[in-house]
N, C-alpha and C. Protein backbone atom coordinates (compact mmCIF):
# COMPACT_ATOMS: atom_id res chain seq x y z
N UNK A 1 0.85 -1.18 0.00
CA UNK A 1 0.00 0.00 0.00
C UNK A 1 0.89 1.24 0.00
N UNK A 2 0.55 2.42 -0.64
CA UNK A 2 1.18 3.27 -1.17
C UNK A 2 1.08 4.24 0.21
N UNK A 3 2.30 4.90 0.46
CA UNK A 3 2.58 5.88 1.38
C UNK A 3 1.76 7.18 1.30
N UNK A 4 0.48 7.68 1.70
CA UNK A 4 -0.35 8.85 1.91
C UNK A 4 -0.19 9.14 3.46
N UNK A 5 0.43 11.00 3.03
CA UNK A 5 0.92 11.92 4.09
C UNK A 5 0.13 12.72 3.99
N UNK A 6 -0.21 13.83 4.98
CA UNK A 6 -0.63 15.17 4.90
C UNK A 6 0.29 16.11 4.02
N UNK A 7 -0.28 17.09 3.55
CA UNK A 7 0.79 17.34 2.63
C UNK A 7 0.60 17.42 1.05
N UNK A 8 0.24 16.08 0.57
CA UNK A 8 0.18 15.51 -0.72
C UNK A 8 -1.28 16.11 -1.13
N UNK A 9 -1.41 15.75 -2.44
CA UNK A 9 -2.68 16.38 -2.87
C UNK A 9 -3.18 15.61 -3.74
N UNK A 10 -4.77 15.26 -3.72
CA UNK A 10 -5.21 13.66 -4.55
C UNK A 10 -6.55 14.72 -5.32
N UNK A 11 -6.61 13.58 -6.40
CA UNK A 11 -8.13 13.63 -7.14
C UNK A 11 -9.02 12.87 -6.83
N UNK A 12 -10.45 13.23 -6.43
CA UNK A 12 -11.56 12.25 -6.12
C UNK A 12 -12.05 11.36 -7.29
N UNK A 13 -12.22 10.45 -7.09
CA UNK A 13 -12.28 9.03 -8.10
C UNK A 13 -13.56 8.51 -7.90
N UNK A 14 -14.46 9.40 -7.03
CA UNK A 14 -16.04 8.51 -6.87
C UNK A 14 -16.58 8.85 -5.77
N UNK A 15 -18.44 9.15 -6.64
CA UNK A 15 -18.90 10.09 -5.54
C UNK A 15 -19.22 11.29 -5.84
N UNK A 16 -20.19 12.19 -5.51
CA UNK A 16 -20.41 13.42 -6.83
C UNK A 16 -19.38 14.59 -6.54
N UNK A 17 -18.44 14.58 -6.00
CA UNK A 17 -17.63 15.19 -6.15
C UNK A 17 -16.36 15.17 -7.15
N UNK A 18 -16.86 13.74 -8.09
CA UNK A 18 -15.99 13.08 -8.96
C UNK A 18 -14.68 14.50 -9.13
N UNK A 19 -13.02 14.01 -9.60
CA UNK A 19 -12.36 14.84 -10.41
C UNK A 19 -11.99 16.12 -10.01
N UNK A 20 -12.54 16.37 -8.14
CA UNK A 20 -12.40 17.13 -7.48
C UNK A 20 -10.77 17.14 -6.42
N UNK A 21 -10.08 18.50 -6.96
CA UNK A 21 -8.67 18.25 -6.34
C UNK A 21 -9.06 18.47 -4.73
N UNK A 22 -8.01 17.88 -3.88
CA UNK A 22 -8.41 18.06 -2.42
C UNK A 22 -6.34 18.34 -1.81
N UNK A 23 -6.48 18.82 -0.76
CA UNK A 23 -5.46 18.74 -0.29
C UNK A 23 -5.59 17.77 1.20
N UNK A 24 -4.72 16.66 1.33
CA UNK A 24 -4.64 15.82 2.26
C UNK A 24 -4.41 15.73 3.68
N UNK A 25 -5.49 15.93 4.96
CA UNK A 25 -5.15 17.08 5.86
C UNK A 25 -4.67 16.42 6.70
N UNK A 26 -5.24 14.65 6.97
CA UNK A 26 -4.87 13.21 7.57
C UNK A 26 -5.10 12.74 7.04
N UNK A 27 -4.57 11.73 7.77
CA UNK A 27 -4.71 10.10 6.91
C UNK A 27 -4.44 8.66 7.93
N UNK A 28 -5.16 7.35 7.89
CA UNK A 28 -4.74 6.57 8.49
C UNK A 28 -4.94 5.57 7.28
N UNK A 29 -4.99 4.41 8.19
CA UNK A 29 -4.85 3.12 6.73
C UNK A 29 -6.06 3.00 6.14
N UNK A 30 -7.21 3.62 6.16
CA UNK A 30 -8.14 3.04 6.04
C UNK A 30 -8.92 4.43 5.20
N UNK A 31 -8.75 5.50 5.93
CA UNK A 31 -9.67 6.77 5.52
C UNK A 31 -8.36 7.92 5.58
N UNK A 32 -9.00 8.81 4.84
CA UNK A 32 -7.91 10.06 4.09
C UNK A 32 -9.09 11.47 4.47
N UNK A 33 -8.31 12.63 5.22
CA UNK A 33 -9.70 13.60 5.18
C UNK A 33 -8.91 14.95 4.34
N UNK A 34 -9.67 15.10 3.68
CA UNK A 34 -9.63 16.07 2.85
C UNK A 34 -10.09 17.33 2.52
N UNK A 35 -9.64 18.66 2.39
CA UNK A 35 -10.04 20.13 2.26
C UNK A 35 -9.82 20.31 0.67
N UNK A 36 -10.58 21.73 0.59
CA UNK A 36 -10.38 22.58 -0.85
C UNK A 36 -10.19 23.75 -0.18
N UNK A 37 -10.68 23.89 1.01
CA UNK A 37 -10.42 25.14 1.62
C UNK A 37 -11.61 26.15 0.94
N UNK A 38 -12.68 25.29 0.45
CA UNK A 38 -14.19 26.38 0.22
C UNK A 38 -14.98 25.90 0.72
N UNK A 39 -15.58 24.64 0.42
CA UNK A 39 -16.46 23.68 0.68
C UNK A 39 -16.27 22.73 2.09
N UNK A 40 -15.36 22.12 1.51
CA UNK A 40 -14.84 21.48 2.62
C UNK A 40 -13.39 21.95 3.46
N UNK A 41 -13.76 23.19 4.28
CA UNK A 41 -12.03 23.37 5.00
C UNK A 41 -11.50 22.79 6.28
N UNK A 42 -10.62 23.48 6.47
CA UNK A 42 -9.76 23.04 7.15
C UNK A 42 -10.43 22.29 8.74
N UNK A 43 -11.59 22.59 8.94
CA UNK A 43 -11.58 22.63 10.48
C UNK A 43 -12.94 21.61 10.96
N UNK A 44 -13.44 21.22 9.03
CA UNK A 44 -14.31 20.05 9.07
C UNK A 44 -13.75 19.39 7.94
N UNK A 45 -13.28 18.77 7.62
CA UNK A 45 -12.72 18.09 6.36
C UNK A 45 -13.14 17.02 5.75
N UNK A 46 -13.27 16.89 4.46
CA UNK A 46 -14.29 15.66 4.19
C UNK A 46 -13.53 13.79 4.29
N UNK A 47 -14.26 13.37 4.94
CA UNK A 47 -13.84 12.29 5.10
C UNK A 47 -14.22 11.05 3.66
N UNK A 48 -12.77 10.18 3.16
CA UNK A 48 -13.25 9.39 2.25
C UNK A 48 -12.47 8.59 2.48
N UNK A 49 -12.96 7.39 1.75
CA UNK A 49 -12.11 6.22 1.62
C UNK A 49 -10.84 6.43 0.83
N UNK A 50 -9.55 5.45 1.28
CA UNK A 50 -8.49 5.57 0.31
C UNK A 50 -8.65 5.27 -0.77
N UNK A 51 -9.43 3.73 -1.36
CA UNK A 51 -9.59 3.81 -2.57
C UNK A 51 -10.34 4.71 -3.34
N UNK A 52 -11.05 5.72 -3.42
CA UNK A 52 -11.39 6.20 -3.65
C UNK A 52 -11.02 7.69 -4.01
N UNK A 53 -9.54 7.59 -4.06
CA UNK A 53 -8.63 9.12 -4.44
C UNK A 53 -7.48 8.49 -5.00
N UNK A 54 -6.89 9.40 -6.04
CA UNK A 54 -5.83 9.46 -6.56
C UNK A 54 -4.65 10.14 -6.25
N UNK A 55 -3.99 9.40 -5.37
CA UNK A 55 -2.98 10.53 -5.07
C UNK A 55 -1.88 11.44 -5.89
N UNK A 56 -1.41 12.59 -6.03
CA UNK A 56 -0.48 12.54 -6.38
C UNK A 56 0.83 13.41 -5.66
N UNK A 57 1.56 12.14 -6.07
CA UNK A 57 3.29 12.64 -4.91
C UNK A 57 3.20 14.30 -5.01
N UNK A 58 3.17 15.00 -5.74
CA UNK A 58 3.39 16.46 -5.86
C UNK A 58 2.63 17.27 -5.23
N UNK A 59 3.22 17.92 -3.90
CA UNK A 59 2.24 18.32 -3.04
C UNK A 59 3.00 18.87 -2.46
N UNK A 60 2.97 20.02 -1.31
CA UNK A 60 4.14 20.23 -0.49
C UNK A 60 4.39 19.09 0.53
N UNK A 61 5.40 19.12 0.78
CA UNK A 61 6.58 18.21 1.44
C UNK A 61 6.23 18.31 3.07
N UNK A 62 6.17 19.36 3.17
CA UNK A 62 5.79 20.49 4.65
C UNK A 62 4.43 20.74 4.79
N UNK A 63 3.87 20.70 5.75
CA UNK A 63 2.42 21.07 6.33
C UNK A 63 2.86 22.25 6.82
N UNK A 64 1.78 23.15 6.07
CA UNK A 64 1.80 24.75 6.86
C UNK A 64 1.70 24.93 8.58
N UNK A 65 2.58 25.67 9.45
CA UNK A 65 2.38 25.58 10.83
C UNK A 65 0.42 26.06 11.15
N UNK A 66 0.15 27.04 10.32
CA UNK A 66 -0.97 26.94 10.86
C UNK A 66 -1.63 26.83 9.38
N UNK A 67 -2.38 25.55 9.44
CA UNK A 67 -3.16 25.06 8.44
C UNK A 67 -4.26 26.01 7.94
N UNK A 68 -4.58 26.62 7.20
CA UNK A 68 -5.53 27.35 7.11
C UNK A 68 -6.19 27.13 5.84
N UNK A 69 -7.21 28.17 5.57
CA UNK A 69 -8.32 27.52 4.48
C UNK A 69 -7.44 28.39 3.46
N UNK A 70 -7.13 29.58 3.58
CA UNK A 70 -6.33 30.54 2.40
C UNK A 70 -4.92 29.26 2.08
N UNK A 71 -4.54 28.77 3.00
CA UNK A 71 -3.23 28.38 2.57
C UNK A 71 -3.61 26.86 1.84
N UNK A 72 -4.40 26.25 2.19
CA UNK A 72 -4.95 25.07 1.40
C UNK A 72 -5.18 25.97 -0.20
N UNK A 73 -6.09 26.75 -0.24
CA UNK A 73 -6.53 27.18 -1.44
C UNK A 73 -4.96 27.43 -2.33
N UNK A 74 -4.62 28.07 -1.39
CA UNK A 74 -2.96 28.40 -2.81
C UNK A 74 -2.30 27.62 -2.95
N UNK A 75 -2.03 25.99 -2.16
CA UNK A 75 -1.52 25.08 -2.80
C UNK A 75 -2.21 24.42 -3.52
N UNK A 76 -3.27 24.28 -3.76
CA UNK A 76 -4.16 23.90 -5.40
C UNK A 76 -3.99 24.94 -6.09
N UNK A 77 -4.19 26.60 -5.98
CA UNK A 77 -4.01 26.73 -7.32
C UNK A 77 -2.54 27.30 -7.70
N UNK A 78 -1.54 26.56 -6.85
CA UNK A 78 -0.41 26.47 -7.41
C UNK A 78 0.07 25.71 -8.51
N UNK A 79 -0.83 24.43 -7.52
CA UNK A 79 -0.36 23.32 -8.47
C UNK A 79 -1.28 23.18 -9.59
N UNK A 80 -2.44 23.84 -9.55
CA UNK A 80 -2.90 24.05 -10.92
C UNK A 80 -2.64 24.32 -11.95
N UNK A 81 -1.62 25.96 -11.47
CA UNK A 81 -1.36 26.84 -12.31
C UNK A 81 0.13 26.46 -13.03
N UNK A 82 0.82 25.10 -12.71
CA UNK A 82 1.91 24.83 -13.01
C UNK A 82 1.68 23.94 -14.10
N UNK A 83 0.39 23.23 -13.76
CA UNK A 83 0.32 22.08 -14.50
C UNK A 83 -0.67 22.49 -15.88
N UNK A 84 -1.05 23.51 -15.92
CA UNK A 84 -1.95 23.97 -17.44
C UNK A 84 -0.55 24.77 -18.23
């Protein structure tokens, strides 16, 4: 089973949030909780199954000291804005 950290940043794979980027806020073996920092932020985070996301390694490395909903939001559209 593949190593998921806080940190990393996945695509939802199922569920009507299909194709929806999230940033990874925990994680145990079983369930992954996840922000966008609009909908779902920092301080309720949506809870999903692992199979059910795509991770990908490219994410920051470092968890912000104070997690916040602005700072979730600019690491998606960082990594957005790198990848178009």
């Amino acid at each position: 089973m593949e190593e998921i950290r806080p940190g990393m940043l996945a695509y939802s794979l199922a569920g009507h949030d299909k194709g929806s980027l999230y940033y990874i806020v925990k994680a145990d073996e079983r369930f992954v909780w996840l922000s966008d920092g609009k909908l779902k932020n920092t301080d309720s985070p949506k809870r999903k199954n692992r199979k059910h996301i795509q991770v990908i390694k490219k994410g920051t490395e470092e968890v912000p000291a104070p997690l916040t909903n602005e700072a979730v939001k600019r690491i998606i559209k960082q990594y957005l804005r790198k990848e178009s």
